[in-house]
Each structure stands twice: as structure tokens, then as C-alpha cells.
C-alpha atoms as a PDB file:
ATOM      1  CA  UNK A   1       0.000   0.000   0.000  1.00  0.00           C
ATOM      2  CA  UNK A   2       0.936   3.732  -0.966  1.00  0.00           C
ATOM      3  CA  UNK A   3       1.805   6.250   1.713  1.00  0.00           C
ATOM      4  CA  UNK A   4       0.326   9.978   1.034  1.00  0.00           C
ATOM      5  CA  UNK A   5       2.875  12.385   2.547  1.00  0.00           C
ATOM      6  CA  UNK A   6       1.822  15.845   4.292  1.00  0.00           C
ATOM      7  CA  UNK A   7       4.550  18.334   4.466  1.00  0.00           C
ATOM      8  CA  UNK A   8       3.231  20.314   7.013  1.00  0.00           C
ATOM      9  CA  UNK A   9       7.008  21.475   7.937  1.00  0.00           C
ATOM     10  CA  UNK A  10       7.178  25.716   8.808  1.00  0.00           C
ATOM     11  CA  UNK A  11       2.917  25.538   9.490  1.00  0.00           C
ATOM     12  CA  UNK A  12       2.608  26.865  12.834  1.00  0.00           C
ATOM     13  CA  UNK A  13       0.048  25.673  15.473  1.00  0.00           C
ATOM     14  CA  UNK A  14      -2.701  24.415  14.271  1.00  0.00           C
ATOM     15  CA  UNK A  15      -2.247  24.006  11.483  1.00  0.00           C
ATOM     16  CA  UNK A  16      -0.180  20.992  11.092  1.00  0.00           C
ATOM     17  CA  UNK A  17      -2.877  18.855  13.208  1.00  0.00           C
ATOM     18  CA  UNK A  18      -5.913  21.082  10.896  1.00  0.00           C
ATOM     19  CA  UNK A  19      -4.053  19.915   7.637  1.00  0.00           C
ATOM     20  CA  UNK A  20      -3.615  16.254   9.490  1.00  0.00           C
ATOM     21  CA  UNK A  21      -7.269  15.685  10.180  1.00  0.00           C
ATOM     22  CA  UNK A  22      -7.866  16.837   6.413  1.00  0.00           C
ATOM     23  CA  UNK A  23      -5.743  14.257   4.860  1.00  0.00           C
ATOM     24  CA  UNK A  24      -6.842  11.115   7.119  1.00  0.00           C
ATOM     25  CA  UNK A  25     -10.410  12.430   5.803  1.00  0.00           C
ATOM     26  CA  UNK A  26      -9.626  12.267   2.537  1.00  0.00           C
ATOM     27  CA  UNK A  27      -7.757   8.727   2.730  1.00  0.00           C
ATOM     28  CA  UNK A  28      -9.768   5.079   2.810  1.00  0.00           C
ATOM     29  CA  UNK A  29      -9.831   2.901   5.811  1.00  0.00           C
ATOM     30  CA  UNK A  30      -6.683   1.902   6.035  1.00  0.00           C
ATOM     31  CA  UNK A  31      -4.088   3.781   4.347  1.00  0.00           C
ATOM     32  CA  UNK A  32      -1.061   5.175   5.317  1.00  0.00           C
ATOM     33  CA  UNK A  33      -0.048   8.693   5.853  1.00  0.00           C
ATOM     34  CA  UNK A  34       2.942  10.061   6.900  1.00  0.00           C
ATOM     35  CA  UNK A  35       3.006  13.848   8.107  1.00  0.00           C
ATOM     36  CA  UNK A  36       6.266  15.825   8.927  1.00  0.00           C
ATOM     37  CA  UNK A  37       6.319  18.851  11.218  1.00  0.00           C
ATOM     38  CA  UNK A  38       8.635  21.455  12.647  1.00  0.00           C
ATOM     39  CA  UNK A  39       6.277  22.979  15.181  1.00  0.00           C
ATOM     40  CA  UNK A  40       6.834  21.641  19.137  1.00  0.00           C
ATOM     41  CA  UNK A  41       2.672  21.839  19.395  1.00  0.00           C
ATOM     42  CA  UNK A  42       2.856  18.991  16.539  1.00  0.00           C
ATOM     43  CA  UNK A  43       3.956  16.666  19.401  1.00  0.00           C
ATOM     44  CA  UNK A  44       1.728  17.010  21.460  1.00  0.00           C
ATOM     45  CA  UNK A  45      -1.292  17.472  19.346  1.00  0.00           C
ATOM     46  CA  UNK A  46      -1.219  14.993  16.945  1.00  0.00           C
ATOM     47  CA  UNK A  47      -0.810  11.974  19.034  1.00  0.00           C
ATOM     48  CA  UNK A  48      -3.430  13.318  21.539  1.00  0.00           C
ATOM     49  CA  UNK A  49      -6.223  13.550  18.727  1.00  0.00           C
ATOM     50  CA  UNK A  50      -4.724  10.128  17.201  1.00  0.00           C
ATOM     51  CA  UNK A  51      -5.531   8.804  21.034  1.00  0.00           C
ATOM     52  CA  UNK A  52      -9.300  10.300  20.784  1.00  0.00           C
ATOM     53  CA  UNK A  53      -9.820   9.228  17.076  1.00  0.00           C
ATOM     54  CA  UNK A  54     -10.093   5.833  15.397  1.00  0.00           C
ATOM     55  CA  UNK A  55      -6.757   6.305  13.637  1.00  0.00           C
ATOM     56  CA  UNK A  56      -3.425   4.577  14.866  1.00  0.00           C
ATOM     57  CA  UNK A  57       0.144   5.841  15.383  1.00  0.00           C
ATOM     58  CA  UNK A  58       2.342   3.150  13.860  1.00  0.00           C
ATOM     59  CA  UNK A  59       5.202   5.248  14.109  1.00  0.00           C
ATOM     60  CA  UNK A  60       6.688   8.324  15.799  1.00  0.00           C
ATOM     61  CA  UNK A  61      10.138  10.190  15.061  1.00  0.00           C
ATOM     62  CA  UNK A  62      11.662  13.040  16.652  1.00  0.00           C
ATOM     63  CA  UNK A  63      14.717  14.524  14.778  1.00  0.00           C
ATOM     64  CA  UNK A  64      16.726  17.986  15.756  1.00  0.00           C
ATOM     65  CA  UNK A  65      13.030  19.827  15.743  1.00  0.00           C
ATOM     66  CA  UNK A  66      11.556  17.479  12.843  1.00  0.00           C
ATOM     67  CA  UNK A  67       8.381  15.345  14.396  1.00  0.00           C
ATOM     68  CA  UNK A  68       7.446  12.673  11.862  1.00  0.00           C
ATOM     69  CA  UNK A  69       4.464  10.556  12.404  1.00  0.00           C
ATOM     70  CA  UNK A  70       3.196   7.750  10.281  1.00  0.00           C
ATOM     71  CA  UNK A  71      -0.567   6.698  10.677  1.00  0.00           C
ATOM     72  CA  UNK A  72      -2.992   4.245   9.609  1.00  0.00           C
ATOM     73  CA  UNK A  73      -6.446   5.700   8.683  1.00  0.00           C
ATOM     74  CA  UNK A  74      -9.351   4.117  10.828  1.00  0.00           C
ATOM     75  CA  UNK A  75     -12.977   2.982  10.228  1.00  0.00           C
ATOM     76  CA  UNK A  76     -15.706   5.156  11.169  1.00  0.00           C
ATOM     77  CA  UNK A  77     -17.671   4.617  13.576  1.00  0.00           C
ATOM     78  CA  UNK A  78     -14.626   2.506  14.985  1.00  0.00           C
ATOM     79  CA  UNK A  79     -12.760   4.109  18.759  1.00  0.00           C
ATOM     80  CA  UNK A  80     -13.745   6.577  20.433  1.00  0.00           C
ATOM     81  CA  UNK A  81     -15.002   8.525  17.747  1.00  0.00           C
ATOM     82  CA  UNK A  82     -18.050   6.278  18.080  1.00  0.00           C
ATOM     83  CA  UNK A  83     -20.821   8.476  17.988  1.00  0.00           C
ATOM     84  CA  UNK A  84     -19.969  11.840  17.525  1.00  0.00           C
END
């Protein structure tokens, strides 16, 4: 399966988790995205709303102000998204 990448490097809070829940939207159940950051909110945000949504964090990397994460879309109605 094909990874989509979001550059969301030199977006400043909140964007990068905005521009995050936009792609997942626009990806089926399933796929991969990868998103790279620069912005220290990134950290904290994105995995936080990953924890509260149906998506998962496969993958997290930290690199000299650089946050990369790489996440699996989830199913609707799936975590605790469930009825919103």
C-alpha cells in the first residue's frame, strides 16, 4: 500500500494537526499517511487527537526539531469517535 505524505514542515500551530485531520479524511480505511512537522505543538497534538480518534500511530520520530508521524487511517464509527 501507498503512503500519502503531508509536508506540514514551517505551518505553525494548528495548522499541522488542521491539515492532518484533512488528509486522514480524505484517505480510505486503512491507508497510510505520513506527516512531517517542525512545530513543538505537533507533538503534542497529533498523538493526543490520534488517542481520541479511530486512527493509529504506527510510528513516531523526533529529529533535531523534525516530528514525523506515520498513521494508519481508521474505520468510522470505529474508537472513540463512536458516535460523535
Amino acid at each position: 500500500m501507498d503512503t500519502t505524505f503531508l509536508d506540514a514542515r514551517g505551518l505553525n500551530c494548528p495548522l499541522p494537526l488542521l491539515k492532518t485531520r484533512q488528509a486522514l479524511r480524505g484517505l480510505a480505511p486503512g491507508a497510510l499517511l505520513e506527516v512531517a512537522a517542525t512545530d513543538a505543538g505537533s507533538a503534542r497534538d497529533i498523538p493526543e487527537y490520534l488517542r481520541q480518534s479511530p486512527h493509529e500511530l504506527v510510528r513516531r520520530q523526533d529529529d533535531d526539531r523534525e516530528y514525523r508521524f506515520l498513521i494508519r487511517r481508521g474505520e468510522e464509527g470505529q474508537g472513540p469517535e463512536r458516535g460523535r
